[in-house]
Each structure stands twice: as structure tokens, then as C-alpha cells.
C-alpha atoms as a PDB file:
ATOM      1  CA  UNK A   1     -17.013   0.685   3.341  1.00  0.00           C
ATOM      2  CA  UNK A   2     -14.715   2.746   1.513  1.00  0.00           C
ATOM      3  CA  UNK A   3     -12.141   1.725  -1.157  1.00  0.00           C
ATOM      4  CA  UNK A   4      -9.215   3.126  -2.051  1.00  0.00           C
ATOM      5  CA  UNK A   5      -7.708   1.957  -5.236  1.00  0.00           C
ATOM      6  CA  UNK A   6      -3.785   3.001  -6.401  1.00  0.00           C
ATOM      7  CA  UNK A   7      -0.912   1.442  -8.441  1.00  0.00           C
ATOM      8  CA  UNK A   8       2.653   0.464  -6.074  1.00  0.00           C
ATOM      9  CA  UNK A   9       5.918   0.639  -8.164  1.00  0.00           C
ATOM     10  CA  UNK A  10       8.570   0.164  -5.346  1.00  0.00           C
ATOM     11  CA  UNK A  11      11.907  -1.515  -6.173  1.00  0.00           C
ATOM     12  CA  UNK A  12      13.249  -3.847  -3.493  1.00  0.00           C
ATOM     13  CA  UNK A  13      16.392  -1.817  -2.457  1.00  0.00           C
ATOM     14  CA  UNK A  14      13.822   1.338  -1.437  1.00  0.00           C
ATOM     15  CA  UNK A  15      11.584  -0.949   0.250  1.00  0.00           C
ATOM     16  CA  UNK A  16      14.351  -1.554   2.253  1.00  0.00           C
ATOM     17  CA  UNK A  17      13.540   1.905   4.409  1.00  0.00           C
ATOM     18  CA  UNK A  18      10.281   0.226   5.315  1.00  0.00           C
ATOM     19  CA  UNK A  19      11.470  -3.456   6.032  1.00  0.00           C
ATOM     20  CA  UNK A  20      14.419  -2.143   8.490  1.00  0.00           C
ATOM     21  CA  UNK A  21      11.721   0.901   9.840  1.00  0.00           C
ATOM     22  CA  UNK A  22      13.200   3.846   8.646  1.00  0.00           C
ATOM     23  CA  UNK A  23       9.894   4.618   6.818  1.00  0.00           C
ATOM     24  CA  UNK A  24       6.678   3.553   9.145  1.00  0.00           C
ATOM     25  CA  UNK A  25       3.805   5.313   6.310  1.00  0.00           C
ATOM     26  CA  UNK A  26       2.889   4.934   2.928  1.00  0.00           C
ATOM     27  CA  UNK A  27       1.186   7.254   1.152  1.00  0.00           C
ATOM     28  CA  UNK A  28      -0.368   6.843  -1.984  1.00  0.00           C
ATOM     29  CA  UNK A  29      -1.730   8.674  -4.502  1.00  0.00           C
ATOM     30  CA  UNK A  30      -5.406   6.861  -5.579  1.00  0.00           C
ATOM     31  CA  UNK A  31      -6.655   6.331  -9.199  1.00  0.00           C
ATOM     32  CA  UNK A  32      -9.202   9.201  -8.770  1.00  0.00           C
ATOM     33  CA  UNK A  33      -6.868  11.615  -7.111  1.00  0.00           C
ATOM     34  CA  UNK A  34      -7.173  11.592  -3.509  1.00  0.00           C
ATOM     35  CA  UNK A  35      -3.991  10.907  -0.934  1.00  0.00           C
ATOM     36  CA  UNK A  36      -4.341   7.913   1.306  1.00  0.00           C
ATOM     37  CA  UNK A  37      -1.735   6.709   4.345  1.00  0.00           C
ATOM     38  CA  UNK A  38      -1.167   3.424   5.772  1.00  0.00           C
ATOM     39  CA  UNK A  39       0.849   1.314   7.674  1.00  0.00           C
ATOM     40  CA  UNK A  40       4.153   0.167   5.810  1.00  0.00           C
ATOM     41  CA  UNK A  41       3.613  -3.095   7.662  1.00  0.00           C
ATOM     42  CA  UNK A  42       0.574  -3.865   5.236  1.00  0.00           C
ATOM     43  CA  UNK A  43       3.073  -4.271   2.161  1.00  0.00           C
ATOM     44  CA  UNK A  44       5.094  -7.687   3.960  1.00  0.00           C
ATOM     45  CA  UNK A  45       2.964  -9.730   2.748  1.00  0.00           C
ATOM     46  CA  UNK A  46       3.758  -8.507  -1.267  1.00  0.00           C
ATOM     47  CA  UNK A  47       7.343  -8.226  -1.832  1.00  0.00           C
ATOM     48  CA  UNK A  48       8.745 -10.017  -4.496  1.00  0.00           C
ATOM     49  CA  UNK A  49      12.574 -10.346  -5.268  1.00  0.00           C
ATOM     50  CA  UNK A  50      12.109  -6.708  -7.311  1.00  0.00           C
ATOM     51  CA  UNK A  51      10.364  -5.030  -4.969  1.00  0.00           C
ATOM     52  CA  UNK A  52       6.502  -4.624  -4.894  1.00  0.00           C
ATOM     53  CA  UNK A  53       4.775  -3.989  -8.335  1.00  0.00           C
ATOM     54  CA  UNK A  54       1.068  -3.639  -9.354  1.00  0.00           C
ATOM     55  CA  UNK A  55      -2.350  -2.313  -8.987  1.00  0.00           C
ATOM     56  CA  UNK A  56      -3.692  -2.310  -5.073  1.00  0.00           C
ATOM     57  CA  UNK A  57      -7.461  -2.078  -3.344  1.00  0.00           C
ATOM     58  CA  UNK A  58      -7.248  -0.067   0.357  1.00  0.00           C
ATOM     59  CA  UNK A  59     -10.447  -0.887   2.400  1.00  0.00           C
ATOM     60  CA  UNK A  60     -12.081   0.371   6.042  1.00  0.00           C
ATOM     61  CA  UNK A  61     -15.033   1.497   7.358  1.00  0.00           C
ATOM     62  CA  UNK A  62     -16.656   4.925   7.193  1.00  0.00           C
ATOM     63  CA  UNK A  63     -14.381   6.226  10.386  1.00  0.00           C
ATOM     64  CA  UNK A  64     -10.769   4.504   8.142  1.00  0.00           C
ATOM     65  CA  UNK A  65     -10.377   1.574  11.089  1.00  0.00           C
ATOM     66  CA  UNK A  66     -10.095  -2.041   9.925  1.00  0.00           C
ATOM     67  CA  UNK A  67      -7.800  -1.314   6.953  1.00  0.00           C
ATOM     68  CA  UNK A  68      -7.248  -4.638   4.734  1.00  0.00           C
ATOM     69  CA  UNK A  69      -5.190  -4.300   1.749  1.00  0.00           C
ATOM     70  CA  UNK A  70      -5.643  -6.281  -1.200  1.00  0.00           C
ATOM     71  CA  UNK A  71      -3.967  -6.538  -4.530  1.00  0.00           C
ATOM     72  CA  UNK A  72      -6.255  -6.069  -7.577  1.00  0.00           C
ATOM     73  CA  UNK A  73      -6.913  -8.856  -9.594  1.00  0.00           C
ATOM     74  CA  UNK A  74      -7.353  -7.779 -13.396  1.00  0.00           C
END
């Protein structure tokens, strides 16, 4: 399984371009440097009044199918 772990400051007026479609990726920058892209549908479930704030946890398989994301607990 691999793991992707990354930090998500994104006030609520620009997640607006993902809500209404005009952004369909996000891509991330992960804690240990490497680029990862997913589906902005995958951040619904985590927006707050002010947008979507805090530490994250990407995860799929060895061939990147059967993404979950997760937000970190500390």
C-alpha cells in the first residue's frame, strides 16, 4: 500500500473552483517531497465554513487504484 502524506490550506472561496468543477485535480505537494494528484471530489467530505485546513494521509495500492483519503489524526 502506499501512503501519501501532505498538509491542505484551502480557503472556502478557492474551493469554490472545485465545488462548481472548474478545477477537477488536486495536486499536492507530500511531506517528503514528491507530487501526488487526485480527484477534487475526495475533499467533499472536509470542508468546513473556512475552507479545508490540516494535515492529510493519500492511500492505494502499488498500481495508485483504490485511493481513500484520510485526514491525519495528531
Amino acid at each position: 500500500m502506499k501512503r501519501f502524506e501532505f498538509h491542505l490550506n484551502i480557503s472556502a472561496q478557492r474551493y469554490l473552483n472545485y465545488y462548481r468543477g472548474t478545477v477537477r485535480q488536486v495536486v499536492v505537494q507530500c511531506i517528503d517531497g514528491a507530487t501526488v494528484q487526485f480527484p477534487a471530489s475526495f475533499l467533499t467530505q472536509f470542508v468546513a465554513v473556512n475552507g479545508i485546513h490540516g494535515d492529510f494521509v493519500l492511500t492505494c495500492d502499488e498500481n495508485f487504484k483504490g485511493s481513500e483519503l484520510h485526514r491525519r489524526q495528531s
